[in-house]
C-alpha atoms as a PDB file:
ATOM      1  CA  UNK A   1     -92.767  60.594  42.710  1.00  0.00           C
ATOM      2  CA  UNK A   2     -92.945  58.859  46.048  1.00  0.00           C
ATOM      3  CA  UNK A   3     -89.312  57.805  47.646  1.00  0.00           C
ATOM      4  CA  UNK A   4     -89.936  54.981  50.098  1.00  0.00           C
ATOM      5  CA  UNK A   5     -87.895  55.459  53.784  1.00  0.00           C
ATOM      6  CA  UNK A   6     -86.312  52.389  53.218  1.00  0.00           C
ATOM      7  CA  UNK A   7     -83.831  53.592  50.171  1.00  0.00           C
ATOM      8  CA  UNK A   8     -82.379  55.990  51.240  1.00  0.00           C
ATOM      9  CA  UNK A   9     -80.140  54.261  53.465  1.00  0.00           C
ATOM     10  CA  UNK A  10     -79.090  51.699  50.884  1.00  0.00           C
ATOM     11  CA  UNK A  11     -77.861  54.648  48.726  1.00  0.00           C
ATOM     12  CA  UNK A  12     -75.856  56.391  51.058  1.00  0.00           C
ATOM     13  CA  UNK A  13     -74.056  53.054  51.773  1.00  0.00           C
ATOM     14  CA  UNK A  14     -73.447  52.854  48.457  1.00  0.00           C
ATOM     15  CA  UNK A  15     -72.031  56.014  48.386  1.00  0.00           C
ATOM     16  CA  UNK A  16     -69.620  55.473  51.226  1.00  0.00           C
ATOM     17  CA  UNK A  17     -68.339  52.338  49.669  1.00  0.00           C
ATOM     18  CA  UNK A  18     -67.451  54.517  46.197  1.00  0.00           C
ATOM     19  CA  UNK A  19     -65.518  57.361  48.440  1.00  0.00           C
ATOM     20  CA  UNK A  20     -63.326  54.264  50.250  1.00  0.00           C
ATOM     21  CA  UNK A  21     -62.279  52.899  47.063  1.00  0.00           C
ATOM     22  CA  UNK A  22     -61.668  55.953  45.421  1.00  0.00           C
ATOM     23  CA  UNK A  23     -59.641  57.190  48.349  1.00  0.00           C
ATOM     24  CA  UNK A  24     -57.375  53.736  48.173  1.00  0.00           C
ATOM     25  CA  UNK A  25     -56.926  54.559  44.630  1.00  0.00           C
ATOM     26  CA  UNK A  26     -55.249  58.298  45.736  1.00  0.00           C
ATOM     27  CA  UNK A  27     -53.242  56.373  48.296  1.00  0.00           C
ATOM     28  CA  UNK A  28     -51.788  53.669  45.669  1.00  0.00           C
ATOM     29  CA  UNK A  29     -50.651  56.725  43.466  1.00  0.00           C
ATOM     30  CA  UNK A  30     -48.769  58.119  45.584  1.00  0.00           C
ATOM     31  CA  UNK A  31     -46.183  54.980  46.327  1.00  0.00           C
ATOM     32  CA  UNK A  32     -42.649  55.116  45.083  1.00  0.00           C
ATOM     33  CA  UNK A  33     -42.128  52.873  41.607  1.00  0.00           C
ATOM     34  CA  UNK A  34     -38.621  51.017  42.148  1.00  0.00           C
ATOM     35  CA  UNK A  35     -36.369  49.046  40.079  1.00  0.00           C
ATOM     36  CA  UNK A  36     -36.351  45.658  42.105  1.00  0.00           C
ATOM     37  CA  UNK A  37     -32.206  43.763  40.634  1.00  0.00           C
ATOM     38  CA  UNK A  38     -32.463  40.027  40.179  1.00  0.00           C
ATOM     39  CA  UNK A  39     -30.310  37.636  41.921  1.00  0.00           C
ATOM     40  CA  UNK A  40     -26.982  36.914  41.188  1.00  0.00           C
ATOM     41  CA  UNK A  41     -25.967  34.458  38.303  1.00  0.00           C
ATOM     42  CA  UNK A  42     -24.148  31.238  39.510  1.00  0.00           C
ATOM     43  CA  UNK A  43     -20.632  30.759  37.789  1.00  0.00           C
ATOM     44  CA  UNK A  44     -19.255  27.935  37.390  1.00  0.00           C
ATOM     45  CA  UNK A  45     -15.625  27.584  38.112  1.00  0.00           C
ATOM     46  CA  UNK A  46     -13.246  24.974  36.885  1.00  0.00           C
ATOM     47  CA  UNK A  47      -8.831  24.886  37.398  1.00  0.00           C
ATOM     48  CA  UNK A  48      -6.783  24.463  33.893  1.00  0.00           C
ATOM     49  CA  UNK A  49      -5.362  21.113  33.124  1.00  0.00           C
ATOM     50  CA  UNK A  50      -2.647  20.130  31.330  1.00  0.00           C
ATOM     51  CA  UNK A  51      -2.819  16.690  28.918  1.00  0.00           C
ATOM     52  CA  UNK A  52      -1.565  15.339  26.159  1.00  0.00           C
ATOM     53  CA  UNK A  53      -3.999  15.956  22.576  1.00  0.00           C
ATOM     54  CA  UNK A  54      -3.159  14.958  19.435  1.00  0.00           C
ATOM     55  CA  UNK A  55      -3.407  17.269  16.336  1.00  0.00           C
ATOM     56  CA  UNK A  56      -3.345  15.903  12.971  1.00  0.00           C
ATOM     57  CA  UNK A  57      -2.578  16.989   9.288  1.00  0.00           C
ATOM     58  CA  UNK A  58      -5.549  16.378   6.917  1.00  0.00           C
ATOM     59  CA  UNK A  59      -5.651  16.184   3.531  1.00  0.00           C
ATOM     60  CA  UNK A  60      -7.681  15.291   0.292  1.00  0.00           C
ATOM     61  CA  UNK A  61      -5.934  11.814  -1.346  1.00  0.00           C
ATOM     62  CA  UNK A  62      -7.177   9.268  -3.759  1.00  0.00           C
ATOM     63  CA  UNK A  63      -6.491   5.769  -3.852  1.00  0.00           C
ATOM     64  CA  UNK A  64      -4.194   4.575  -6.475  1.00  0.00           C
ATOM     65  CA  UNK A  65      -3.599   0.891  -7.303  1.00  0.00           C
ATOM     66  CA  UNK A  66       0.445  -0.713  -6.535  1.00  0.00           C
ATOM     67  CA  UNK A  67       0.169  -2.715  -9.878  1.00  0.00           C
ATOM     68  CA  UNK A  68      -1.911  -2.446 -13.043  1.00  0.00           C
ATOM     69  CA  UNK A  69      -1.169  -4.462 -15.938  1.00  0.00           C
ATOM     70  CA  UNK A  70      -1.884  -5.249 -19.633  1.00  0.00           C
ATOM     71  CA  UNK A  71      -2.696  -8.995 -20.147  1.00  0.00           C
ATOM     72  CA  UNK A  72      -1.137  -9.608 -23.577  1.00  0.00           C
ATOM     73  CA  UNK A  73      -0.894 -12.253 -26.106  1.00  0.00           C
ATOM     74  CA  UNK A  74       2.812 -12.704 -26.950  1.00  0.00           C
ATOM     75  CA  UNK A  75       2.527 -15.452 -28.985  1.00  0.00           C
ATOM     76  CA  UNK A  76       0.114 -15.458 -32.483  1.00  0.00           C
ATOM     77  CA  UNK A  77      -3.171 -18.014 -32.331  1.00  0.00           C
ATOM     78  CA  UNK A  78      -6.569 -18.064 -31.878  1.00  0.00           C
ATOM     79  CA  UNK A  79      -8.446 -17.326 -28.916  1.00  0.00           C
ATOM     80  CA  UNK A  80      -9.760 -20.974 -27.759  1.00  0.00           C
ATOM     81  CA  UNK A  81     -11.800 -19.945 -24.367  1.00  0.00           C
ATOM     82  CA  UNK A  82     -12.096 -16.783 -22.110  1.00  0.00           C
ATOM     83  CA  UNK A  83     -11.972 -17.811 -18.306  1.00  0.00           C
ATOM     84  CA  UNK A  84     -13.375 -15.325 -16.271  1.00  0.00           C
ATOM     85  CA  UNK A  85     -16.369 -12.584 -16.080  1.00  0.00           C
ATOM     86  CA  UNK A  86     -15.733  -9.032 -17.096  1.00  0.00           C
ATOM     87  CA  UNK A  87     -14.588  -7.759 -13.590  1.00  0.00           C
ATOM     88  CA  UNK A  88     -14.269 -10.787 -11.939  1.00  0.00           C
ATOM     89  CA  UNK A  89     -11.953 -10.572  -8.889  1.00  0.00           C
ATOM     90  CA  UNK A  90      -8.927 -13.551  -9.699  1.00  0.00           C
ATOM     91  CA  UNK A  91      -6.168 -15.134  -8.398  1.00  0.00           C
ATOM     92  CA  UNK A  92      -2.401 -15.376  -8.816  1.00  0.00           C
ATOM     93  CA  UNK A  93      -1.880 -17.704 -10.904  1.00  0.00           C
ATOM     94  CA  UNK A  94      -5.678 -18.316 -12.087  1.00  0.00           C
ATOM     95  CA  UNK A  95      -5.535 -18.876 -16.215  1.00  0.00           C
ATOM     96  CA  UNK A  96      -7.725 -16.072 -17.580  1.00  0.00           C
ATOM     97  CA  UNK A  97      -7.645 -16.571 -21.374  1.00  0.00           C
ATOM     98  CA  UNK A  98      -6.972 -19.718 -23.699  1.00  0.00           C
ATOM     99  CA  UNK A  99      -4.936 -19.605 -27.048  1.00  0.00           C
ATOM    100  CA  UNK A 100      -5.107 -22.393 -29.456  1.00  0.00           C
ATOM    101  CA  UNK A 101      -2.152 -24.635 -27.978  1.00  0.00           C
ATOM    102  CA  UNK A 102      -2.181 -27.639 -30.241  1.00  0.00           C
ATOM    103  CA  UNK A 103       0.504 -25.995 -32.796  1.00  0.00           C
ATOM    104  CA  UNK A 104       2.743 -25.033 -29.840  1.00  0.00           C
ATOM    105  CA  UNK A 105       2.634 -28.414 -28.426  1.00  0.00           C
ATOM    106  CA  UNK A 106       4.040 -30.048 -31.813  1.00  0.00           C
ATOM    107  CA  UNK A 107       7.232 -27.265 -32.298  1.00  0.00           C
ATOM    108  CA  UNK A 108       7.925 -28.395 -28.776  1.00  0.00           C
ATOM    109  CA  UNK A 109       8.165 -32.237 -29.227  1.00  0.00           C
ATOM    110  CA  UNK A 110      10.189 -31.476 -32.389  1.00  0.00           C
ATOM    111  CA  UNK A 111      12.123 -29.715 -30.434  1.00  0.00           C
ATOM    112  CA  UNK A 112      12.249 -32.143 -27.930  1.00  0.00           C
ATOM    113  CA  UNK A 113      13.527 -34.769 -30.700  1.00  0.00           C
ATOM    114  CA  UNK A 114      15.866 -32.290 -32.154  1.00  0.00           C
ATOM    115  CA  UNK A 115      17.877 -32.240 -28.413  1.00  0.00           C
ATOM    116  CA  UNK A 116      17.558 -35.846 -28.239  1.00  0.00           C
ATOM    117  CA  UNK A 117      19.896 -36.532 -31.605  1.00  0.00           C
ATOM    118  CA  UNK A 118      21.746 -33.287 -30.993  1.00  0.00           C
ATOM    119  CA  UNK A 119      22.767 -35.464 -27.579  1.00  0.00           C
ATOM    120  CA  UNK A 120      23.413 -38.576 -29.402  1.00  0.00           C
ATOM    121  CA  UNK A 121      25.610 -36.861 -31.946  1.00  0.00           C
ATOM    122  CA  UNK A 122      27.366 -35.338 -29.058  1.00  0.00           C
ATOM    123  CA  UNK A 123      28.439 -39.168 -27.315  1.00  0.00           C
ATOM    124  CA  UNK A 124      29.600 -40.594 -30.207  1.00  0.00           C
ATOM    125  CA  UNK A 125      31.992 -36.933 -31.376  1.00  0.00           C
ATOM    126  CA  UNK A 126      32.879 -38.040 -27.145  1.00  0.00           C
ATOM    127  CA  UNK A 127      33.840 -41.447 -28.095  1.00  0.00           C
ATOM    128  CA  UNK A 128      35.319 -40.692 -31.230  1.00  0.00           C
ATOM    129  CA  UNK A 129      37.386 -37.960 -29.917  1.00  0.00           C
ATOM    130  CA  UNK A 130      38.894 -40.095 -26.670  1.00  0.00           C
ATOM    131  CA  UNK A 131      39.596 -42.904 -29.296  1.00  0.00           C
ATOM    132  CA  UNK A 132      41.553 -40.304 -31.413  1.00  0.00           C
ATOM    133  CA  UNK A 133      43.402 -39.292 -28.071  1.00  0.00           C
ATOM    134  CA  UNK A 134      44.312 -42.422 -27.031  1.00  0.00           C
ATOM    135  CA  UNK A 135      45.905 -43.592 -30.356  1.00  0.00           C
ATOM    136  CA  UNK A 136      47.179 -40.230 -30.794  1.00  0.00           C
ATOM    137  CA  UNK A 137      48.999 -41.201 -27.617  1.00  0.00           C
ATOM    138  CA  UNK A 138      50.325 -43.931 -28.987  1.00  0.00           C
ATOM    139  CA  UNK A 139      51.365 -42.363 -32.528  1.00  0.00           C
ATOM    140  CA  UNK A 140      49.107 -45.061 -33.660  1.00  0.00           C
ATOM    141  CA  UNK A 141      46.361 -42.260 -35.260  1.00  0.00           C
ATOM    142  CA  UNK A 142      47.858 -38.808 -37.135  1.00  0.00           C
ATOM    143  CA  UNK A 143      47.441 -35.639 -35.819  1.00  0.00           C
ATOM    144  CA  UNK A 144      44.792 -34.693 -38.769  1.00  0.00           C
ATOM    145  CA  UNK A 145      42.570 -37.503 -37.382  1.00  0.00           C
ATOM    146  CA  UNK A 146      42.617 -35.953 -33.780  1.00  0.00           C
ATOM    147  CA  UNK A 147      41.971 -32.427 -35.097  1.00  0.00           C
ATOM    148  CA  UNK A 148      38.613 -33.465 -36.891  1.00  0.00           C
ATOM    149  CA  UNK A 149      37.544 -35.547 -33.772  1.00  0.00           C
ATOM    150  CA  UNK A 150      38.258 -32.556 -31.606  1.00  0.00           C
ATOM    151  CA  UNK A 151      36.624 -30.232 -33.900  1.00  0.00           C
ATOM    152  CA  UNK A 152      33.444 -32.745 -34.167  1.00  0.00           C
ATOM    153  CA  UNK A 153      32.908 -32.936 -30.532  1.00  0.00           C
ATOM    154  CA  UNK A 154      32.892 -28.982 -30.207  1.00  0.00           C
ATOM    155  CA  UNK A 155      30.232 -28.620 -33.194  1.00  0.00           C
ATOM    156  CA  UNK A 156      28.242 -31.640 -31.702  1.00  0.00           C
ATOM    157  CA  UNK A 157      28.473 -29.444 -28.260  1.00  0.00           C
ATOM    158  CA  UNK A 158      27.583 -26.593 -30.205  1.00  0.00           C
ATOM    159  CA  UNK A 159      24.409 -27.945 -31.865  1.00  0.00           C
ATOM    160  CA  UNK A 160      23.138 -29.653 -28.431  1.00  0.00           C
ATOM    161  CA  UNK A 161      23.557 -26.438 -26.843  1.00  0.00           C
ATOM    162  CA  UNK A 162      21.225 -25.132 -29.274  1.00  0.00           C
ATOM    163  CA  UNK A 163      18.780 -27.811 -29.337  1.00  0.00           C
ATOM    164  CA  UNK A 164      18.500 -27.278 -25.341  1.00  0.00           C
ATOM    165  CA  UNK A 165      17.602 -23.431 -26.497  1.00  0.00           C
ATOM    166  CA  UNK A 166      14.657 -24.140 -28.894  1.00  0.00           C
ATOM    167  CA  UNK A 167      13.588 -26.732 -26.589  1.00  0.00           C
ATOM    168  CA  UNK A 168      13.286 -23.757 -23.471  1.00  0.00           C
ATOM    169  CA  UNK A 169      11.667 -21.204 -26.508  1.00  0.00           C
ATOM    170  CA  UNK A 170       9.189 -24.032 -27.401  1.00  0.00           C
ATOM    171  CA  UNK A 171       8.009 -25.102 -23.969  1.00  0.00           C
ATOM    172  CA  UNK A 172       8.094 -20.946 -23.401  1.00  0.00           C
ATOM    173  CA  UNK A 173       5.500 -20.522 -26.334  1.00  0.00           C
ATOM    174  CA  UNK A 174       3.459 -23.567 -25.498  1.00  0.00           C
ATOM    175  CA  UNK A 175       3.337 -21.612 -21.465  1.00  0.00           C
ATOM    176  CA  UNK A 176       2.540 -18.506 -23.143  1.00  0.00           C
ATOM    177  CA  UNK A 177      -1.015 -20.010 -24.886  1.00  0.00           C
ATOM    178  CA  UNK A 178      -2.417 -19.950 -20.962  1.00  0.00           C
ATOM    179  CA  UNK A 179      -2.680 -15.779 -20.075  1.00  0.00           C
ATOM    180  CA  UNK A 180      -2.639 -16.041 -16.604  1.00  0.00           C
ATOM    181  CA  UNK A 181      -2.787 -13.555 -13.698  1.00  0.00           C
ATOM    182  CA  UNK A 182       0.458 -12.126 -12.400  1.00  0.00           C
ATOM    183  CA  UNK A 183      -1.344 -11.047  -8.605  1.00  0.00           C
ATOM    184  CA  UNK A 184      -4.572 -10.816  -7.026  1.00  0.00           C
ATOM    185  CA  UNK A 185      -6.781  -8.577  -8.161  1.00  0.00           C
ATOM    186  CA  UNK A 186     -10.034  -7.414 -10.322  1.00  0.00           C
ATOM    187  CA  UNK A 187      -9.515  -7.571 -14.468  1.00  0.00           C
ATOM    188  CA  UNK A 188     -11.763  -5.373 -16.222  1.00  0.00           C
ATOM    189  CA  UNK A 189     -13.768  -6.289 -19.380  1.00  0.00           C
ATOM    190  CA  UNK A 190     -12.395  -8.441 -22.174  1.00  0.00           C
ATOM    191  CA  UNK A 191     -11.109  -6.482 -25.546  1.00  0.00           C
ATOM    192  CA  UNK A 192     -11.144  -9.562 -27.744  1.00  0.00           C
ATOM    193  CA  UNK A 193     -13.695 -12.942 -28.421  1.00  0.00           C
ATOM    194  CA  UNK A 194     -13.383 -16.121 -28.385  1.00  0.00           C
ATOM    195  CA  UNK A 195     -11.902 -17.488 -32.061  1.00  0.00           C
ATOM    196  CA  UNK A 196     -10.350 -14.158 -32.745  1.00  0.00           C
ATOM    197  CA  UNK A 197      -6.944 -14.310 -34.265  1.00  0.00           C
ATOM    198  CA  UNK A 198      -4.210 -12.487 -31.532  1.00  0.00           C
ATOM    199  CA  UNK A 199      -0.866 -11.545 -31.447  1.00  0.00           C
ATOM    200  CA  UNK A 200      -0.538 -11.386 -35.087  1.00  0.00           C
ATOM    201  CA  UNK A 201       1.211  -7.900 -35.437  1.00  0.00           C
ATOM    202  CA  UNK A 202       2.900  -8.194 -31.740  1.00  0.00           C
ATOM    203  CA  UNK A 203       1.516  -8.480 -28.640  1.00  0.00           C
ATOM    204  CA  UNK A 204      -2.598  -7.752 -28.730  1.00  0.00           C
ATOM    205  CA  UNK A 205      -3.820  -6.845 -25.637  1.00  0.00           C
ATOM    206  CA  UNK A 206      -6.430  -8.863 -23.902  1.00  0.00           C
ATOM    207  CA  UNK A 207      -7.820  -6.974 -21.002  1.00  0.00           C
ATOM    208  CA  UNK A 208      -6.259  -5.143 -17.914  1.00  0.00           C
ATOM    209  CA  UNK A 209      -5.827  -6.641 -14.393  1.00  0.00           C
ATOM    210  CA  UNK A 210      -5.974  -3.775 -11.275  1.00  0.00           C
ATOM    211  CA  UNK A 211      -4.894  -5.076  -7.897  1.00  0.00           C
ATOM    212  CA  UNK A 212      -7.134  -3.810  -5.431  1.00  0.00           C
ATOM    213  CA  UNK A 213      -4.598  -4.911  -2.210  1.00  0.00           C
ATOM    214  CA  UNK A 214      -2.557  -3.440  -0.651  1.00  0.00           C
ATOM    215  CA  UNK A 215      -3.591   0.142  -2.463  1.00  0.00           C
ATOM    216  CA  UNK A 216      -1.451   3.893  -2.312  1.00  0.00           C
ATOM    217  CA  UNK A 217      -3.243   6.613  -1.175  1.00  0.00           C
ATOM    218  CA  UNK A 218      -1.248   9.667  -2.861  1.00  0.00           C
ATOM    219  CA  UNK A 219      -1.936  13.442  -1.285  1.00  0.00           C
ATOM    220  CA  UNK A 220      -0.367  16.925  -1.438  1.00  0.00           C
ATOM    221  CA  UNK A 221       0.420  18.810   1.219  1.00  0.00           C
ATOM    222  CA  UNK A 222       1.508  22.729   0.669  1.00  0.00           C
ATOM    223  CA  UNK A 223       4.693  24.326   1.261  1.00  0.00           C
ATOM    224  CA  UNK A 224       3.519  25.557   4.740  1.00  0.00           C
ATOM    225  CA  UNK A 225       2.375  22.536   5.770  1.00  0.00           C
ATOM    226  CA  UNK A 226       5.992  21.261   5.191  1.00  0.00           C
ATOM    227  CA  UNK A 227       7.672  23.736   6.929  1.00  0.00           C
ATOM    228  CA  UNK A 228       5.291  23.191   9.501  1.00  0.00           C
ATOM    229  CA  UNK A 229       6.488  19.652  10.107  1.00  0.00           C
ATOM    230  CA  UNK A 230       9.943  19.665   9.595  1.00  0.00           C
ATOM    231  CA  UNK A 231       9.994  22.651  12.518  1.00  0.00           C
ATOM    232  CA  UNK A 232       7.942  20.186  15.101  1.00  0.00           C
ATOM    233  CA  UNK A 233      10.033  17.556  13.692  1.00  0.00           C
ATOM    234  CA  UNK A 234      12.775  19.228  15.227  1.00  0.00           C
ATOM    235  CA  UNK A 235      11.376  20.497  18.193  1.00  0.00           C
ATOM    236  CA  UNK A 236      10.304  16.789  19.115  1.00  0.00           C
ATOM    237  CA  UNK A 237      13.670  15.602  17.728  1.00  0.00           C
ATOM    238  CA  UNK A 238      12.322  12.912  15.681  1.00  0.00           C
ATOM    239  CA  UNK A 239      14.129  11.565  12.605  1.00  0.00           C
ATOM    240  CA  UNK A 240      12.433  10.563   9.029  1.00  0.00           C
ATOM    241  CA  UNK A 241      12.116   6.936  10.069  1.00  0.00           C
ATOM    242  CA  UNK A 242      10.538   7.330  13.056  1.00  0.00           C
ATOM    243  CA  UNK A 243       8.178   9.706  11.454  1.00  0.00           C
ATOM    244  CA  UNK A 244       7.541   6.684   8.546  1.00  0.00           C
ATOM    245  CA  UNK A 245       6.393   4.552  11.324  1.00  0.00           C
ATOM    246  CA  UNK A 246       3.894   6.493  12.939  1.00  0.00           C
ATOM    247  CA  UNK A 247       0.494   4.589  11.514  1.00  0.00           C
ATOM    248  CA  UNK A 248      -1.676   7.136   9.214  1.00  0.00           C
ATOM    249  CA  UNK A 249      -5.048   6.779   9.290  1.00  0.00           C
ATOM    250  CA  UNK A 250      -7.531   6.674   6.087  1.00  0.00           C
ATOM    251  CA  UNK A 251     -11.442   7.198   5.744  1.00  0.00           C
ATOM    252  CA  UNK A 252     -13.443   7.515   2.210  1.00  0.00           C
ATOM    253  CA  UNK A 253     -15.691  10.408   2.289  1.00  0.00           C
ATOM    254  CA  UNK A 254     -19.129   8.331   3.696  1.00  0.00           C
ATOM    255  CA  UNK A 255     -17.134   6.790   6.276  1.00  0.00           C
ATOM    256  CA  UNK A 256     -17.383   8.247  10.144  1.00  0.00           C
ATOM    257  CA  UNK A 257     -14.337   8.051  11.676  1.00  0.00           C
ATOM    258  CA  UNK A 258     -10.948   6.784   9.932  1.00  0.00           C
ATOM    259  CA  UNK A 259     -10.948   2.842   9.471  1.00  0.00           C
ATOM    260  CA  UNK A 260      -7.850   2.258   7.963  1.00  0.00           C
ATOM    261  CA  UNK A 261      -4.554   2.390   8.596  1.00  0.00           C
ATOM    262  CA  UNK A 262      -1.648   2.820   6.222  1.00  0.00           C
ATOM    263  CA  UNK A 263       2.601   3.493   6.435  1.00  0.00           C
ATOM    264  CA  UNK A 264       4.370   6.424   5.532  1.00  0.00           C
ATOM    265  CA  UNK A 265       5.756   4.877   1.375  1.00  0.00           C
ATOM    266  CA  UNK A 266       7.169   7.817  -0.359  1.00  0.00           C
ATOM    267  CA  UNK A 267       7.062  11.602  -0.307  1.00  0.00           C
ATOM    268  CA  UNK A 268       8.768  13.770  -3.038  1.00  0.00           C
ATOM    269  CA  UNK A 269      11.911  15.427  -2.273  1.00  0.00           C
ATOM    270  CA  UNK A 270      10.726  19.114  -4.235  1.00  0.00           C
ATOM    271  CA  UNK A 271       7.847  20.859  -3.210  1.00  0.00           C
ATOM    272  CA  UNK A 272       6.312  22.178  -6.400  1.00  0.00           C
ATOM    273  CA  UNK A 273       3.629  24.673  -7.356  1.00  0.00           C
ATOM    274  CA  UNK A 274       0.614  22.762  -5.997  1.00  0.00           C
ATOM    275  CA  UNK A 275       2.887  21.466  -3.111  1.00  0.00           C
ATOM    276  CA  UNK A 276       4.658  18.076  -1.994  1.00  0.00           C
ATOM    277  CA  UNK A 277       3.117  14.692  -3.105  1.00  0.00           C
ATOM    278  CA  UNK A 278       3.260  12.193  -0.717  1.00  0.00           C
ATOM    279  CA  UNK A 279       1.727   8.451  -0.739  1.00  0.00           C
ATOM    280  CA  UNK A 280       0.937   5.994   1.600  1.00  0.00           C
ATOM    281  CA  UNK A 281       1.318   2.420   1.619  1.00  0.00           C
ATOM    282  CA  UNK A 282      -2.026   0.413   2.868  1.00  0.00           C
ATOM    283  CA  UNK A 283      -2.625  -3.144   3.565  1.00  0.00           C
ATOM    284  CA  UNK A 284      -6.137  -4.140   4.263  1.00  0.00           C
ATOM    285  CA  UNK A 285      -7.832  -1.430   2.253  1.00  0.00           C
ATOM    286  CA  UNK A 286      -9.585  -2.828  -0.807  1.00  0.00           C
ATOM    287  CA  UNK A 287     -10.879  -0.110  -3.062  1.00  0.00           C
ATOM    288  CA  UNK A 288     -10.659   1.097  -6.677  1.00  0.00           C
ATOM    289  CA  UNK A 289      -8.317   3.736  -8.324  1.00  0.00           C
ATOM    290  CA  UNK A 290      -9.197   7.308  -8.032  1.00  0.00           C
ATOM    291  CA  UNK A 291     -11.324   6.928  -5.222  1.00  0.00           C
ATOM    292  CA  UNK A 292     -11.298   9.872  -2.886  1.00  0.00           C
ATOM    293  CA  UNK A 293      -9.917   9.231   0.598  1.00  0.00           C
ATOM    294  CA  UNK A 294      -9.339  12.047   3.582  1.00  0.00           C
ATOM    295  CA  UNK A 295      -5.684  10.695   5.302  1.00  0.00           C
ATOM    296  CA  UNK A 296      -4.645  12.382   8.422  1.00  0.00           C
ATOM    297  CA  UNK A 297      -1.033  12.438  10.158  1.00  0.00           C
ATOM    298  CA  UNK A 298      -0.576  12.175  13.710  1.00  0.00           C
ATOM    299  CA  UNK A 299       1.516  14.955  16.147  1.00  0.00           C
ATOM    300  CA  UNK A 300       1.509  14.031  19.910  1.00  0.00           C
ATOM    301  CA  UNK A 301       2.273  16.931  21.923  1.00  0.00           C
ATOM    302  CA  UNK A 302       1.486  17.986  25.165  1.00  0.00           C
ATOM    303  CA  UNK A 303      -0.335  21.720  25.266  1.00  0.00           C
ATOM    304  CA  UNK A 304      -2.553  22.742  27.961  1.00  0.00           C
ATOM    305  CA  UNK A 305      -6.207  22.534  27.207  1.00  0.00           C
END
């Protein structure tokens, strides 16, 4: 085979170029491989203050209403009209069921006429008994005489007294044929219907009226959390009362935050097995029994932080 001239210099450049690199290579390996630290981290530093925080006592409660009552019938009749909706929110006052008053009405006029002669009997036994006195006086009349007027003028006081008592019982029964209710609040569903005969073996009850405001909230605390607060009682010297009138605050489980605010009411002087119950006055907080609340107590102190 036939080399042409001009190759052979192109190959030997080539060559060169392959003995440079590889010679870098040799020179690269032999460097020294060190560990290289990172800077410094930056730290941040800040001086201790001292304020006052406020730590609270929390606990589980339910709501509990103030009153709950029985509407009754206390006197016998039928049921003439039902006044409300089955849990209807009402007023004081407001006339909730109906019972046939017409009967009631008449025993009260008879009454009513019965007091009227019982007073006229009782000014003429007057009259006749100051007649007998004055003649008596005058030894005109005997002493018998005087003794029947004076005993005729106490019955006739007697029997007006009376009257005036069945009078006040009628116009009592006639007042108890409108079942009306005793404070705000919601009455739950009717237990009778219109037409039905009540009260006919004692009181029958009607429905049940639940006042929805002001509500308790009643909790338990345990037996350390008691001895807890009587010590920082003490160590903040503050009395029972002034502890009453710190506000507590109450939130229902969905709430965020605590929107209501309620007064210290009652808490049990013995701590039992399951610990101290304790309930809470609160105004403004409409709700229904057995609700689940979370009340907390407020302790101002001052602790650095």
């Amino acid at each position: 085979m036939t080399i042409s001239p001009q190759t052979v210099p192109c190959r030997r450049a080539a060559a060169c170029t392959f003995v440079v690199a590889l010679t870098a290579m040799l020179g690269a390996c032999g460097q020294d491989n060190r560990y290289v630290a990172p800077p410094p981290p930056k730290v941040t530093v800040a001086l201790p203050v001292e304020q006052k925080v406020t730590r609270y006592l929390e606990a589980t409660g339910y709501v509990a209403a103030v009153n709950t009552t029985n509407l009754v019938a206390r006197v016998q009749g039928f049921l003439q009209a039902i006044n409300y909706k089955d849990g209807e929110e009402v007023k004081a006052g407001q006339t909730l069921f109906t019972i046939e008053p017409a009967p009631y009405k008449l025993k009260l006029e008879q009454a009513q006429a019965a007091e009227a002669g019982a007073q006229a009997t009782m000014k003429q036994a007057e009259a006749d008994y100051e007649r007998q006195t004055d003649l008596s006086s005058r030894q005109v009349s005997t002493k018998v005489a005087l003794d029947n007027a004076t005993a005729n003028k106490d019955t006739a006081a007697a029997k007006l007294k009376q009257a005036e008592v069945e009078t006040k019982e009628a116009a009592l029964n006639l007042g108890y044929t409108e079942v009306k209710a005793p404070f705000d609040g919601i009455v739950t569903a009717r237990k009778v219907s219109p037409g039905e005969l009540v009260g006919a073996n004692g009181p029958t009850q009607l429905a049940t009226i639940v006042q929805t405001n002001p509500v308790y909230v009643n909790f338990t605390i345990s037996e350390q959390e008691v001895l807890k607060i009587r010590a920082e009682m003490r160590r903040l010297g503050v009395s029972k009362q002034e502890v009453a009138a710190i506000p507590i605050e109450v939130g229902l489980q969905n709430d965020t935050g605590y929107l209501y605010q309620g007064t210290l009411d009652y808490v049990s002087p013995s701590v039992a097995g399951t610990g101290t119950p304790v309930t809470i006055w609160t105004q403004g907080f409409v709700w229904y029994s057995g609700v689940s609340t979370t009340p907390r107590h407020p302790w101002h102190v001052s602790r650095p932080v």
